[in-house]
N, C-alpha and C. Protein backbone atom coordinates (compact mmCIF):
# COMPACT_ATOMS: atom_id res chain seq x y z
N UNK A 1 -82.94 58.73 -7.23
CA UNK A 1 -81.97 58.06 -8.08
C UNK A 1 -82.06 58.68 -9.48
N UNK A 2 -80.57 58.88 -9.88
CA UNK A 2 -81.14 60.18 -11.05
C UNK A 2 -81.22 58.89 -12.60
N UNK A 3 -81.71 59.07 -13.67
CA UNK A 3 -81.58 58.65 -14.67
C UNK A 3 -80.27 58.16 -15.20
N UNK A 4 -80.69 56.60 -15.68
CA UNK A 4 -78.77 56.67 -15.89
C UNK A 4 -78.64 57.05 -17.09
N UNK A 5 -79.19 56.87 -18.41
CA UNK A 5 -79.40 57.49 -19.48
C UNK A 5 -79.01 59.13 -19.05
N UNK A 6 -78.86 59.74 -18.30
CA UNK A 6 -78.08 61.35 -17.93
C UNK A 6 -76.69 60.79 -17.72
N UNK A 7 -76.69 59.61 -16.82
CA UNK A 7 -75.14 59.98 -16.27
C UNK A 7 -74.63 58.95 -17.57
N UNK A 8 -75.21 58.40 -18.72
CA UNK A 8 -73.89 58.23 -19.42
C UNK A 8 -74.05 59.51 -20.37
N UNK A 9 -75.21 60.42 -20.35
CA UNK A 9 -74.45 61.34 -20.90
C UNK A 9 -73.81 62.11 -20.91
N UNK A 10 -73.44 62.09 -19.22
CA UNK A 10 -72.91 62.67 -18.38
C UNK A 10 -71.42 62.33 -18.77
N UNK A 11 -71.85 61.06 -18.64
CA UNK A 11 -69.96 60.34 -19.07
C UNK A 11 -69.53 60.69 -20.44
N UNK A 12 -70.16 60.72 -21.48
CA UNK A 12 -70.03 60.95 -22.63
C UNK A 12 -69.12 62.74 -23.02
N UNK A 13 -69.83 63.90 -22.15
CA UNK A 13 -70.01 65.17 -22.37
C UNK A 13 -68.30 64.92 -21.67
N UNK A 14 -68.06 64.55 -20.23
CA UNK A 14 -67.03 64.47 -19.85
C UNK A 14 -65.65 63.71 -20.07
N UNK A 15 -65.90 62.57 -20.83
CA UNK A 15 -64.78 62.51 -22.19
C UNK A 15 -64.38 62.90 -23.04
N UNK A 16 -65.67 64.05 -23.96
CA UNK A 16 -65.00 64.08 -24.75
C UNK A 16 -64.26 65.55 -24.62
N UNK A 17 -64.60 66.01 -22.87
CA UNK A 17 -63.86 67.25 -22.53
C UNK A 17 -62.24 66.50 -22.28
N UNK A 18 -62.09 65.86 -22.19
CA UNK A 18 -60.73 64.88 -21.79
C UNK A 18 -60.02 64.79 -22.68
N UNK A 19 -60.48 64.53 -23.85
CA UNK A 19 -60.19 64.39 -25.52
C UNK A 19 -59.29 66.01 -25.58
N UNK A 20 -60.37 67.01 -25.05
CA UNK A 20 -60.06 68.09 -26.09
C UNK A 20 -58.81 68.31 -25.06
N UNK A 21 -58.96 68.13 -23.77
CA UNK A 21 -57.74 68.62 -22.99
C UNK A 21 -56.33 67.81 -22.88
N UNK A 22 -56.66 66.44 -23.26
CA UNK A 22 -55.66 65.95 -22.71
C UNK A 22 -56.23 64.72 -23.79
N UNK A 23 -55.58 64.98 -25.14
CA UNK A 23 -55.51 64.09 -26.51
C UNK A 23 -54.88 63.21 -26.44
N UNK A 24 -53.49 63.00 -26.76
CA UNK A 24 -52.37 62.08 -26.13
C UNK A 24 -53.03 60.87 -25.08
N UNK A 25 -53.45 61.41 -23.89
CA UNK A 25 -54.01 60.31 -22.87
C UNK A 25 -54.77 59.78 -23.26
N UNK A 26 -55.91 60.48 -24.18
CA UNK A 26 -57.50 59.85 -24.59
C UNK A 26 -57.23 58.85 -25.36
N UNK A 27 -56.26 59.02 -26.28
CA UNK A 27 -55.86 57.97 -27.79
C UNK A 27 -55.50 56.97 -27.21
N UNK A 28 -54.69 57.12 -26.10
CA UNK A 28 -53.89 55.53 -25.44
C UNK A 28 -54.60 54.93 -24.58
N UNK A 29 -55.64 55.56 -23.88
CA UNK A 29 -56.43 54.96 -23.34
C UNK A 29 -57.47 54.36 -24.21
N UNK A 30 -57.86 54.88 -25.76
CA UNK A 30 -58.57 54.63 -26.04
C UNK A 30 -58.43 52.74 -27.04
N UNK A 31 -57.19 53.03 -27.50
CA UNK A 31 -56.37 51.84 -28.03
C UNK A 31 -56.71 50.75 -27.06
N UNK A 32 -56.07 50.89 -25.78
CA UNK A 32 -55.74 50.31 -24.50
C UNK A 32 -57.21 49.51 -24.94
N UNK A 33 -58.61 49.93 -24.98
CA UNK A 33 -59.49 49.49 -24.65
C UNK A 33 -60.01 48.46 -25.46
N UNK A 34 -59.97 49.51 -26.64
CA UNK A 34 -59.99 48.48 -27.99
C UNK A 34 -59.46 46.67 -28.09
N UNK A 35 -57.96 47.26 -27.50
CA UNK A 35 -57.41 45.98 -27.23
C UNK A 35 -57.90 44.95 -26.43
N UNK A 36 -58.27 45.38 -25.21
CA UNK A 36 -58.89 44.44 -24.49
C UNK A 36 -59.98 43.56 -24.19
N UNK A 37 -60.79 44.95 -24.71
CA UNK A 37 -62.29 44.26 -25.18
C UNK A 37 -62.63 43.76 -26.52
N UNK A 38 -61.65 43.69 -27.65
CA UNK A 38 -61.87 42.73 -28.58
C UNK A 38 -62.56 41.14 -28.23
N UNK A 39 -62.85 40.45 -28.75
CA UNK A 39 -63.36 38.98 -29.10
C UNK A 39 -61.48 38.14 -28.50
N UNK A 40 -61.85 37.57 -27.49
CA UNK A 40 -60.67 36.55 -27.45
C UNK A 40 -60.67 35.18 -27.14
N UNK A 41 -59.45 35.05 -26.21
CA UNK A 41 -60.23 33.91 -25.19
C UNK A 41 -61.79 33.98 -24.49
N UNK A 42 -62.05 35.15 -24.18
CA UNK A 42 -63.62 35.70 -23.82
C UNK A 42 -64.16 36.47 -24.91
N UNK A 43 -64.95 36.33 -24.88
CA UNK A 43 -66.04 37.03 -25.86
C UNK A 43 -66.54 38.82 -25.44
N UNK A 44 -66.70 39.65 -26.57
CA UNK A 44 -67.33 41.09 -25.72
C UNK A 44 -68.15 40.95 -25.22
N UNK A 45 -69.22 39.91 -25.37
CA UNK A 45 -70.60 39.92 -24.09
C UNK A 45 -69.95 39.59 -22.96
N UNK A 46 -69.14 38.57 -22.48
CA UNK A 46 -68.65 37.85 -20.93
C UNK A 46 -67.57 39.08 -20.91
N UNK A 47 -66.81 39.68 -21.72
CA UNK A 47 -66.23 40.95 -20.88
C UNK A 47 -66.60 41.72 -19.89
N UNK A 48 -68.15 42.21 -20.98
CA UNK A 48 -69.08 43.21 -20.33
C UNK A 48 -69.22 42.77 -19.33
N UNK A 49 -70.29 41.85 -18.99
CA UNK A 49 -71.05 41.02 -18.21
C UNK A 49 -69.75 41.45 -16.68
N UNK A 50 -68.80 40.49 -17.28
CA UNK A 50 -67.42 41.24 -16.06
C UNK A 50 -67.55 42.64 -15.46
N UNK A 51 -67.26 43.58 -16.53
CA UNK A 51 -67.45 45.23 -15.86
C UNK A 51 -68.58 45.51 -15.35
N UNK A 52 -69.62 45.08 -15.69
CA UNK A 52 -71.22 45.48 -14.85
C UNK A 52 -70.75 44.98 -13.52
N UNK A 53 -69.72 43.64 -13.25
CA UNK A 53 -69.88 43.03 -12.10
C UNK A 53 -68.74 44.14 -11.12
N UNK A 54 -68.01 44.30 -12.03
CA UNK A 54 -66.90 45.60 -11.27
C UNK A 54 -67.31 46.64 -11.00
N UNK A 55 -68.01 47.20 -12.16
CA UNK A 55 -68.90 48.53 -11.75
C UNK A 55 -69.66 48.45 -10.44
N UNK A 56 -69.92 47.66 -10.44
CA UNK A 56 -71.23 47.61 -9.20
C UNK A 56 -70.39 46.86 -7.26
N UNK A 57 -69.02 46.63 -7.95
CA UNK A 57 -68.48 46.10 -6.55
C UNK A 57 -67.54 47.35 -6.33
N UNK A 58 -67.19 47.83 -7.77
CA UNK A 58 -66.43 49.49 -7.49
C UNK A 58 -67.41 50.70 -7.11
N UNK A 59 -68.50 50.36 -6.67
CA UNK A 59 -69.67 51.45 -6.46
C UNK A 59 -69.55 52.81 -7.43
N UNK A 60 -69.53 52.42 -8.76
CA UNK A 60 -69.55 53.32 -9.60
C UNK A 60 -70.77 53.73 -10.18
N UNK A 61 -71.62 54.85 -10.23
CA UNK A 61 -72.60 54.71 -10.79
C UNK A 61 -72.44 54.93 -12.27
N UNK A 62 -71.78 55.82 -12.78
CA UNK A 62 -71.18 56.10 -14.27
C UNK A 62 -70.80 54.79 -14.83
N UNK A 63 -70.06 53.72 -14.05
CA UNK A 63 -69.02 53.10 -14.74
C UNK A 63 -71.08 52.27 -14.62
N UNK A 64 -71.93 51.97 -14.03
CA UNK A 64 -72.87 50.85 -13.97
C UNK A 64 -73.74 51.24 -15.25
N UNK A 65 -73.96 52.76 -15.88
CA UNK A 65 -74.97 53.04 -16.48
C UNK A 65 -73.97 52.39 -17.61
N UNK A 66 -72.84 53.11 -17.62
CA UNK A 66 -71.61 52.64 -19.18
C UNK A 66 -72.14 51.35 -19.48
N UNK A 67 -71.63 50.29 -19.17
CA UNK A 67 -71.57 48.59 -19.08
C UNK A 67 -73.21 48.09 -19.38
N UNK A 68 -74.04 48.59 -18.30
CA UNK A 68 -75.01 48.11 -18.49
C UNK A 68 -75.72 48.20 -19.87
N UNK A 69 -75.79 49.54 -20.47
CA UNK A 69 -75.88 50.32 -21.70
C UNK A 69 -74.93 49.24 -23.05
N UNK A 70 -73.44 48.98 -22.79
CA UNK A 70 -72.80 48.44 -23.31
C UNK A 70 -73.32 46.64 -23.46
N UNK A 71 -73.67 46.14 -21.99
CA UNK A 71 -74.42 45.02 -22.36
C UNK A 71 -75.43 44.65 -23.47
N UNK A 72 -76.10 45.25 -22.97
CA UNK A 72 -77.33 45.19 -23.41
C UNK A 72 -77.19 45.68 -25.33
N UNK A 73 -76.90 46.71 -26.05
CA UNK A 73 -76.06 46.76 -27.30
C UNK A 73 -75.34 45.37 -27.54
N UNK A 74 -74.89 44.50 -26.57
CA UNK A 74 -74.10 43.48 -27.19
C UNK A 74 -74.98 42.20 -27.50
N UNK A 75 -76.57 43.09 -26.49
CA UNK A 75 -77.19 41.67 -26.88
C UNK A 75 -77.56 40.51 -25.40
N UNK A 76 -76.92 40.97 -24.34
CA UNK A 76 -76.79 40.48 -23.07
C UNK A 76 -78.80 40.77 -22.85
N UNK A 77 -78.38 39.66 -21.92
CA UNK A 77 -80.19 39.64 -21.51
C UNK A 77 -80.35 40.27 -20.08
N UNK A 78 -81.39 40.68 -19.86
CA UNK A 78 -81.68 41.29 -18.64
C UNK A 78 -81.03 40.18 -17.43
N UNK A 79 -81.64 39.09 -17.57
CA UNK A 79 -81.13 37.63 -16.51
C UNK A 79 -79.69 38.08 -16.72
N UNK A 80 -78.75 37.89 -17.78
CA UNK A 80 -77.65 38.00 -17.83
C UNK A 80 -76.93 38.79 -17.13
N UNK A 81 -77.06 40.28 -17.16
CA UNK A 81 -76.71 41.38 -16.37
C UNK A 81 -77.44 41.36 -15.05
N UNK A 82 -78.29 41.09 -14.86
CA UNK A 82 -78.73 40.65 -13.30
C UNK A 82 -77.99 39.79 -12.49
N UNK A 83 -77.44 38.58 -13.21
CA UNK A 83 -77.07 37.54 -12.79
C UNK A 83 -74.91 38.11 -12.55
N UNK A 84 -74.78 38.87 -13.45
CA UNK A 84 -73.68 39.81 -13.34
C UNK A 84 -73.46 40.62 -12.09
N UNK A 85 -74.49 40.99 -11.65
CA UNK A 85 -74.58 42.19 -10.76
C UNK A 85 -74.68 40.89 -9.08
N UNK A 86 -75.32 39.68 -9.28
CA UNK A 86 -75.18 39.08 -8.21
C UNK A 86 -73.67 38.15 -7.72
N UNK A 87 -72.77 38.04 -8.84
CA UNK A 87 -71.60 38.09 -8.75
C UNK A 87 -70.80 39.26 -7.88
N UNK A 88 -71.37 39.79 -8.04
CA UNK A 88 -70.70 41.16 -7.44
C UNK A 88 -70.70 41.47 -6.12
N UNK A 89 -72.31 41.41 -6.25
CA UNK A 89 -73.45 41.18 -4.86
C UNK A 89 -72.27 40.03 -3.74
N UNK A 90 -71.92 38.72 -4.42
CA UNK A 90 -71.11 37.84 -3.26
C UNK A 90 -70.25 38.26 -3.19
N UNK A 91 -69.61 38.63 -3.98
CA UNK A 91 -67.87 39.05 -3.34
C UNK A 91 -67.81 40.10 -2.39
N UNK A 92 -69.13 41.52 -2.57
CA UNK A 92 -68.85 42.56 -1.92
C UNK A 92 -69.78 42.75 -0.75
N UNK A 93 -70.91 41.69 -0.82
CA UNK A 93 -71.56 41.90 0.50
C UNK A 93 -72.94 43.14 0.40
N UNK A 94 -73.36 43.38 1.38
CA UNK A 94 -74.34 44.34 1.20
C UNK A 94 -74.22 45.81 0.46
N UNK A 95 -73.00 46.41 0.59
CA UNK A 95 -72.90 47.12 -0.24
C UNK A 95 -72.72 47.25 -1.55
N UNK A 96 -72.43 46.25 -2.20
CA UNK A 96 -72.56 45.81 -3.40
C UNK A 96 -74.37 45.57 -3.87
N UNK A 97 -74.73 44.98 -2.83
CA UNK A 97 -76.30 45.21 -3.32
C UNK A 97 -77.10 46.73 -2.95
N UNK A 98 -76.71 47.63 -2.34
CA UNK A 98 -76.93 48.27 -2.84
C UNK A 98 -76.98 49.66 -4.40
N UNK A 99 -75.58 49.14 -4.92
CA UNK A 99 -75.06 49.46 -6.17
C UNK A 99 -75.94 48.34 -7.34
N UNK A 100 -76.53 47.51 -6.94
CA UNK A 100 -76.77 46.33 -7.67
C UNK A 100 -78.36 47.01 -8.55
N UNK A 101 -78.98 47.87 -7.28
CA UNK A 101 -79.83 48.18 -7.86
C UNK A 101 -80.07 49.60 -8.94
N UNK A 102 -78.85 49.65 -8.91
CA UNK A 102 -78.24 51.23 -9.94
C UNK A 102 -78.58 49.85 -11.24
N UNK A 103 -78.06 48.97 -11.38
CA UNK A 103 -78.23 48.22 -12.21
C UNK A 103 -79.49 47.79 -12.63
N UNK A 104 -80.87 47.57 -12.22
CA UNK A 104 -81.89 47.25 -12.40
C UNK A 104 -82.75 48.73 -12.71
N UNK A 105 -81.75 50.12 -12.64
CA UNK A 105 -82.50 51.24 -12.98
C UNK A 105 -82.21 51.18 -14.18
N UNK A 106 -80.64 50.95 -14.33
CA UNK A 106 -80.48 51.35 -15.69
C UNK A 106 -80.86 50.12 -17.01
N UNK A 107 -81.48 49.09 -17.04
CA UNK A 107 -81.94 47.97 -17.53
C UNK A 107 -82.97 48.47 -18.01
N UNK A 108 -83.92 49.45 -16.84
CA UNK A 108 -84.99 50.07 -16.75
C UNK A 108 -85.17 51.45 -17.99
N UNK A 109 -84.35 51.95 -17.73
CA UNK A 109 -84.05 53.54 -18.33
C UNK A 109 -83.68 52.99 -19.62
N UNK A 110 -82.51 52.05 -19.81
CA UNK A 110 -82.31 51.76 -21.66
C UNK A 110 -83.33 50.86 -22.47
N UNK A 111 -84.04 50.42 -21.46
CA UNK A 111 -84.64 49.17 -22.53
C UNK A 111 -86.23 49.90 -22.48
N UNK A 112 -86.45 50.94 -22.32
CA UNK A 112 -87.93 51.52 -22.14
C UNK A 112 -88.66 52.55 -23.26
């Protein structure tokens, strides 16, 4: 299981090749995000907390290191994002727990 601390820098190196190629898309996507994950009816921690739970039922490992990384910066507690990832765990069944534990690496890898 590789380091997730690589694959968001992985994610990082590969946006901002996206940026240089395709500007226009990056800006509107990037707005797009801004917008959504502002403070609303939900808060940016229960956003997050949400995408760790998507990341991990979308078997993403990029999108699990992103969120988790992003949690945790917001302040989310280990229980919290655990308890995120078992949301996920019910809706998607065993394969979701196995993505669940991409999540307990990367808890591992940022908070160390």
């Amino acid at each position: 299981m590789e380091n997730m601390k690589e694959r968001l820098k992985e994610i990082n190196k590969n946006l901002a090749k996206f940026k240089e190629l395709t500007p226009e898309q990056m800006k509107v996507f990037h707005e797009f995000l801004e917008v959504v994950e502002k403070d609303s009816i939900l808060s940016r921690k229960q956003k997050e907390l949400i995408s760790v739970a998507i990341a991990v039922i979308s078997h993403c490992e990029w999108c699990i290191a992103f969120h988790v990384k992003a949690a945790l910066n917001l302040g989310c507690t280990e229980k919290e994002i655990i308890e995120a990832a078992w949301v996920a765990v019910l809706m998607g069944g065993a394969p979701a727990l196995m993505y669940a534990q991409l999540v307990l690496k990367a808890i591992k890898d940022f908070t160390k």
